[in-house]
PDB file of N, CA and C in Angstrom:
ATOM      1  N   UNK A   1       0.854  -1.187   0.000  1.00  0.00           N
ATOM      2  CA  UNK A   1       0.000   0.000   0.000  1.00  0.00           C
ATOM      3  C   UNK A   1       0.890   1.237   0.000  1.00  0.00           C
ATOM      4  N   UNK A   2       0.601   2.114  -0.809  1.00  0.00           N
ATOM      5  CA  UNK A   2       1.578   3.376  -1.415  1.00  0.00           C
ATOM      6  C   UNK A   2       1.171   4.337  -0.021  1.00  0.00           C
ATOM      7  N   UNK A   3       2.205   5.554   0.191  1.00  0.00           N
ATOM      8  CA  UNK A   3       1.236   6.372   0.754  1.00  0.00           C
ATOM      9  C   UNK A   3       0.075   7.513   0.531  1.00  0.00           C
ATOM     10  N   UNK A   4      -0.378   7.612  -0.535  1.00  0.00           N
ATOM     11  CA  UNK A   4      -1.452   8.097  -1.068  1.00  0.00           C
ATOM     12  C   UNK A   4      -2.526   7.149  -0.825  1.00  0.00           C
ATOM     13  N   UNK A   5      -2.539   5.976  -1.181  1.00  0.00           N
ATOM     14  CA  UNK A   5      -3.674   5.418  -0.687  1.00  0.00           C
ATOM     15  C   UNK A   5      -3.814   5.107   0.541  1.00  0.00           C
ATOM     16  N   UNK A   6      -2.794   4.653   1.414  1.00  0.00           N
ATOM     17  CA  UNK A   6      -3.392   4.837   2.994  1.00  0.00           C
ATOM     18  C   UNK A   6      -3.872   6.431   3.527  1.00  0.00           C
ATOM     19  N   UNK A   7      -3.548   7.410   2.834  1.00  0.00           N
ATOM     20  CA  UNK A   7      -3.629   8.603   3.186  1.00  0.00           C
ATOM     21  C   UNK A   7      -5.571   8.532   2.646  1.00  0.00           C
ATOM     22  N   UNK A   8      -6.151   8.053   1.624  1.00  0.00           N
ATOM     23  CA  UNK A   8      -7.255   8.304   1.139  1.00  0.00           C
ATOM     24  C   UNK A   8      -8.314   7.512   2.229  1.00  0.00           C
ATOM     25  N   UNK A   9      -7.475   6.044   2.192  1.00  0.00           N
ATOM     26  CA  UNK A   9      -8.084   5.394   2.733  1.00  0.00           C
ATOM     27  C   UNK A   9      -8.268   5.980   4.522  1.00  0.00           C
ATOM     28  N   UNK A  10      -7.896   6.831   4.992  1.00  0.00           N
ATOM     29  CA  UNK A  10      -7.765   7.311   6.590  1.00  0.00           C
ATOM     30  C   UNK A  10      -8.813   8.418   6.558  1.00  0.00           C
ATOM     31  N   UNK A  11      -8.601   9.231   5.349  1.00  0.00           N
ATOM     32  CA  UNK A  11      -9.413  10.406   5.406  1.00  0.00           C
ATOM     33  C   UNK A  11     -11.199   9.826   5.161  1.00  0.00           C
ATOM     34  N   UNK A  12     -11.112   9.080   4.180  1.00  0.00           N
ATOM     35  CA  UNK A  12     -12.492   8.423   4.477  1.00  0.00           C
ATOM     36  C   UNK A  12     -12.932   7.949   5.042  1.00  0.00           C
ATOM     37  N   UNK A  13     -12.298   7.119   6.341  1.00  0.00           N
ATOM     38  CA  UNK A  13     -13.018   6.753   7.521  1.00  0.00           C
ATOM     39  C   UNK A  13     -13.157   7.577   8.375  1.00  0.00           C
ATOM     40  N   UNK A  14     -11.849   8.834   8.769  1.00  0.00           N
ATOM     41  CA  UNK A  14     -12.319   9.807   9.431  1.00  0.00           C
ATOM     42  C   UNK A  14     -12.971  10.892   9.324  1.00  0.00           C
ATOM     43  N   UNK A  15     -13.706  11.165   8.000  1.00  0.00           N
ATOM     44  CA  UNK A  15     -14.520  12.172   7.305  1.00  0.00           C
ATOM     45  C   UNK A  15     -16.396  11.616   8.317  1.00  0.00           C
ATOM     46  N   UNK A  16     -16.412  10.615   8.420  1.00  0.00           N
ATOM     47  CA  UNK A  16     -17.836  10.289   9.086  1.00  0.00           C
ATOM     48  C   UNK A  16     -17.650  10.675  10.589  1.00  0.00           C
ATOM     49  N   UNK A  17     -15.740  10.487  11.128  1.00  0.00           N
ATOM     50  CA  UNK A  17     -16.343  10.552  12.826  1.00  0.00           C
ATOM     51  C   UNK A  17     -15.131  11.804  12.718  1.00  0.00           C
ATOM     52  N   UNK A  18     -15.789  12.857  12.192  1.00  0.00           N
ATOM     53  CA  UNK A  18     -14.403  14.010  12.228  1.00  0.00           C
ATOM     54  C   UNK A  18     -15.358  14.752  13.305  1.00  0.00           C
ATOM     55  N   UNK A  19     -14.422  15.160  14.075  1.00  0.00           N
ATOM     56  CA  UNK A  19     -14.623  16.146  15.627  1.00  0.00           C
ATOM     57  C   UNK A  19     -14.318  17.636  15.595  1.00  0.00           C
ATOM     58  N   UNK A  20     -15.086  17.974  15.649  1.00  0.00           N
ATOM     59  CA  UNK A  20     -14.880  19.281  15.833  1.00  0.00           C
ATOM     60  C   UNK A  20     -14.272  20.180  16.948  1.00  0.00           C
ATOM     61  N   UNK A  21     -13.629  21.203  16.427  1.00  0.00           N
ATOM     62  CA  UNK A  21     -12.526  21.707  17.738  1.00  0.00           C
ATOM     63  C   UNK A  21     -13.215  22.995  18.334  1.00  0.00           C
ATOM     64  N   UNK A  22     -14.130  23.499  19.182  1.00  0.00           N
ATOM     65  CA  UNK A  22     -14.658  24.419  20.227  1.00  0.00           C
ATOM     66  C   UNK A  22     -13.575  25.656  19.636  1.00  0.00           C
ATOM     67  N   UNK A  23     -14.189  26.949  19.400  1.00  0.00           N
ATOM     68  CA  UNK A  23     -13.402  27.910  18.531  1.00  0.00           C
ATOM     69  C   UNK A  23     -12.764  28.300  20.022  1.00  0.00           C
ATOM     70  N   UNK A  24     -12.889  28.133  21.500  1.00  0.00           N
ATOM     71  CA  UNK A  24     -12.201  28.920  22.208  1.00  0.00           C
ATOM     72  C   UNK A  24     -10.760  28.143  22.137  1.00  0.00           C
ATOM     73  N   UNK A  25     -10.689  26.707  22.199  1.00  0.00           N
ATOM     74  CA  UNK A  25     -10.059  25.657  22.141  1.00  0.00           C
ATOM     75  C   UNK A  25      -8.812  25.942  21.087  1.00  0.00           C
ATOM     76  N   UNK A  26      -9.607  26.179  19.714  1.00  0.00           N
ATOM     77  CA  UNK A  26      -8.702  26.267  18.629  1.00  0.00           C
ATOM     78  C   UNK A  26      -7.986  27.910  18.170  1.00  0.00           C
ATOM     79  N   UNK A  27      -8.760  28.957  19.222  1.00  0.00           N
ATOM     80  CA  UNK A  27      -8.105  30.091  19.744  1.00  0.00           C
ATOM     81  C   UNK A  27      -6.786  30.138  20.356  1.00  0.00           C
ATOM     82  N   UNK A  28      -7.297  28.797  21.401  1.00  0.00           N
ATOM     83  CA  UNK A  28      -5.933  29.020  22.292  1.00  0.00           C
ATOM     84  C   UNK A  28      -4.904  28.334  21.655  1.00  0.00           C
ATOM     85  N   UNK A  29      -4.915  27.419  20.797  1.00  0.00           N
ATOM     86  CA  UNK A  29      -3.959  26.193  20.219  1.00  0.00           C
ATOM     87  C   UNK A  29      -3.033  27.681  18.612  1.00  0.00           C
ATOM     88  N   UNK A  30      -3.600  28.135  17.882  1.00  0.00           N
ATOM     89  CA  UNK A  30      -3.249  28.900  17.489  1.00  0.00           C
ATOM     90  C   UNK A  30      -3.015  30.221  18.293  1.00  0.00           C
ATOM     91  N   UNK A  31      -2.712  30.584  19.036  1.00  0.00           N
ATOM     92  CA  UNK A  31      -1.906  31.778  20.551  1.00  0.00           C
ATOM     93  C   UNK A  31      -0.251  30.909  20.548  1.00  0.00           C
ATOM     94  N   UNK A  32      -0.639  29.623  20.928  1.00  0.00           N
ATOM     95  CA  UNK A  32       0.739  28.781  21.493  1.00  0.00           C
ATOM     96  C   UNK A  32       1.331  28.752  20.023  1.00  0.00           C
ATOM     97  N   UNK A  33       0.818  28.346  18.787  1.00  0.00           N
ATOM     98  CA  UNK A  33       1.429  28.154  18.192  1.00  0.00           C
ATOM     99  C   UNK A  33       2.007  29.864  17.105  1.00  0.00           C
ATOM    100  N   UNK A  34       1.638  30.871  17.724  1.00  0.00           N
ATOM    101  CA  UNK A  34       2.149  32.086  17.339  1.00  0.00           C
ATOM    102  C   UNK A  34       3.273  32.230  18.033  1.00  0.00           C
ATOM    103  N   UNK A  35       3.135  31.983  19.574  1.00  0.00           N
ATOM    104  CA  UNK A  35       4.025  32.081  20.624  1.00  0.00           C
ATOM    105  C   UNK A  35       5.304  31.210  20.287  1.00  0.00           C
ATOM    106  N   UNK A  36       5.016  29.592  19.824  1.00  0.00           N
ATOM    107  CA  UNK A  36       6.290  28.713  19.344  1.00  0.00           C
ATOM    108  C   UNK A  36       7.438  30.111  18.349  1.00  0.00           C
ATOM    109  N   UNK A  37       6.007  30.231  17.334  1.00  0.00           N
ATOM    110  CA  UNK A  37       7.016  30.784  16.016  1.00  0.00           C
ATOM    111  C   UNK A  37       7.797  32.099  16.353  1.00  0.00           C
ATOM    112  N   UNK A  38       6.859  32.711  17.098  1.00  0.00           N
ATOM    113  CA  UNK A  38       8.274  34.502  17.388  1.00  0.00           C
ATOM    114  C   UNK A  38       9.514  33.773  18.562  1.00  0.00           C
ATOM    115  N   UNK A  39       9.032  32.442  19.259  1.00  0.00           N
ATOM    116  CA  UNK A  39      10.456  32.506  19.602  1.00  0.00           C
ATOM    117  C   UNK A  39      11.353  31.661  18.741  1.00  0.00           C
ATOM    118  N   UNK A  40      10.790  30.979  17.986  1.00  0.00           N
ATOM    119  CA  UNK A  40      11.806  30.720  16.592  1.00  0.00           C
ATOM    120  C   UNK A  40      12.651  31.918  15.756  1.00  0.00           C
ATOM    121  N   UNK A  41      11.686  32.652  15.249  1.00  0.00           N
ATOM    122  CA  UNK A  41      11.660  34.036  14.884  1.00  0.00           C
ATOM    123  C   UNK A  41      12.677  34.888  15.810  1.00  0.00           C
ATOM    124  N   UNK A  42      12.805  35.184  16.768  1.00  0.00           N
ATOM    125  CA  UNK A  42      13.312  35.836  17.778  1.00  0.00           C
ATOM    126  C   UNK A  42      14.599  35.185  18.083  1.00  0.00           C
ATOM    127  N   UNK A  43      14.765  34.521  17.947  1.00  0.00           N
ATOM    128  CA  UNK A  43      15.969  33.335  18.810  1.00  0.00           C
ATOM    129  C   UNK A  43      16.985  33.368  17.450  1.00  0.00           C
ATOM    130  N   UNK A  44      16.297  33.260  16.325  1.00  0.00           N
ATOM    131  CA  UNK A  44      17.038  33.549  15.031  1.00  0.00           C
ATOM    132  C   UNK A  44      17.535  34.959  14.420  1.00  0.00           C
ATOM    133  N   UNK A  45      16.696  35.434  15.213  1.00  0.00           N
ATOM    134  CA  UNK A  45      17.300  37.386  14.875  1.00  0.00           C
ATOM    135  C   UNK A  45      17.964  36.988  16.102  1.00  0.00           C
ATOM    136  N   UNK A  46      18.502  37.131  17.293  1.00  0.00           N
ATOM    137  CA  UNK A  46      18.985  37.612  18.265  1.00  0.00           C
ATOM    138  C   UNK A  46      20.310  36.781  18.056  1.00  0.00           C
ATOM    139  N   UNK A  47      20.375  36.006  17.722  1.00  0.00           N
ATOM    140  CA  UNK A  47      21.704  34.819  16.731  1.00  0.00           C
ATOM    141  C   UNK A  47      22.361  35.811  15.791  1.00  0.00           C
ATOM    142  N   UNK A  48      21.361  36.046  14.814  1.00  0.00           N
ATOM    143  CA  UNK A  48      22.029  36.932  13.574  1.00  0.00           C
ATOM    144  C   UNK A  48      22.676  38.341  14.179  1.00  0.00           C
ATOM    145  N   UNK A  49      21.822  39.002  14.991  1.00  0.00           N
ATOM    146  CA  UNK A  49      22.360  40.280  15.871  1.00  0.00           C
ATOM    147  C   UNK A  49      23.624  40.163  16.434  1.00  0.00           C
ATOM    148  N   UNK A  50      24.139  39.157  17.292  1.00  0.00           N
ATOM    149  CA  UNK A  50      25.280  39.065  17.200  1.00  0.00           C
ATOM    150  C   UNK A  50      26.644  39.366  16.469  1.00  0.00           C
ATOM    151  N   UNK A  51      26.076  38.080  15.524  1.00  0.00           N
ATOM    152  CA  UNK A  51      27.369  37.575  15.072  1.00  0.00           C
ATOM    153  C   UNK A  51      27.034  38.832  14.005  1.00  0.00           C
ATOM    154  N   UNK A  52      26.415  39.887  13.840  1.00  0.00           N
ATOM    155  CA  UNK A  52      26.467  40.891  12.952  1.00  0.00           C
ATOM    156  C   UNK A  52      27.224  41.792  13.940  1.00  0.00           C
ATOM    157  N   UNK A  53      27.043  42.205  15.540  1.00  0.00           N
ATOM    158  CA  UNK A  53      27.550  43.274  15.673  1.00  0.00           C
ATOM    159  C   UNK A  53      29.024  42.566  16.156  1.00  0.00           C
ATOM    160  N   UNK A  54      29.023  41.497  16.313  1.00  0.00           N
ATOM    161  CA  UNK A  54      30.708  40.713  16.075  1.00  0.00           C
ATOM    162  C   UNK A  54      31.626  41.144  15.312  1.00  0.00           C
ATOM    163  N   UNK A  55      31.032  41.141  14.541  1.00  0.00           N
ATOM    164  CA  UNK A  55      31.707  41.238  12.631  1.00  0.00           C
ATOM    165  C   UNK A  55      31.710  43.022  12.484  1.00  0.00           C
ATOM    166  N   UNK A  56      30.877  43.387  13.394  1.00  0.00           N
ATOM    167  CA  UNK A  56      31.125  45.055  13.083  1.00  0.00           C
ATOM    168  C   UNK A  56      32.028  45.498  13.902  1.00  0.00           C
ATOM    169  N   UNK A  57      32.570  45.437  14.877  1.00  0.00           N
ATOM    170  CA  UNK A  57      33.077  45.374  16.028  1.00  0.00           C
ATOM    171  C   UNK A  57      35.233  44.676  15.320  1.00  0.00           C
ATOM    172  N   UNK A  58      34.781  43.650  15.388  1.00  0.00           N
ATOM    173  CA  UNK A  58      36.056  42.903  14.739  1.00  0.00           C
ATOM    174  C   UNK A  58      36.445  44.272  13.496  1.00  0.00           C
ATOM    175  N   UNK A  59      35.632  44.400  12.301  1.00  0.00           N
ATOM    176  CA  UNK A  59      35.622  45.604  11.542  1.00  0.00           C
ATOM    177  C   UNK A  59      36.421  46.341  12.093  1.00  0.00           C
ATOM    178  N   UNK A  60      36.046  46.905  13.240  1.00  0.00           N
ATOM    179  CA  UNK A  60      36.456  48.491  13.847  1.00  0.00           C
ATOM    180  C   UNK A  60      37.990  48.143  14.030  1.00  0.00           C
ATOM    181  N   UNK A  61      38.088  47.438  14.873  1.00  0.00           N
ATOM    182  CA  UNK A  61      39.232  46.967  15.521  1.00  0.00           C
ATOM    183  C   UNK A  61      40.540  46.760  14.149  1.00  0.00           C
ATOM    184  N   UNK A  62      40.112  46.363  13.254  1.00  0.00           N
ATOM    185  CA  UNK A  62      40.854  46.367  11.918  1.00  0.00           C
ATOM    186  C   UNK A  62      41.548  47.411  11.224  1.00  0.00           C
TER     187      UNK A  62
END
């Protein structure tokens, strides 16, 4: 079995018992997952900030 067809075959059994997510529920699950990404976001600028004012710094000193 390829994975396209187990993928068809899953969605059609769970298309009859699909659950629905309470909008306060799926409010809060998208908050956390804004919150994951700026500290991805953040953690990756504050990396680059560095080693940029490193390199400006080293510069001077040159």
């Amino acid at each position: 079995m390829t994975q396209s067809s187990s993928r068809s075959s899953s969605t059609s059994q769970s298309s009859s018992t699909r659950r629905y997510i309470p909008s306060e529920a799926y409010r809060a699950m998208l908050v956390r997952d804004g919150e994951r990404r700026f500290k991805e976001w953040h953690k990756a600028f504050l990396q680059h900030q560095k080693a940029y004012l490193q390199d400006l710094e080293r510069r001077r000193k040159s």
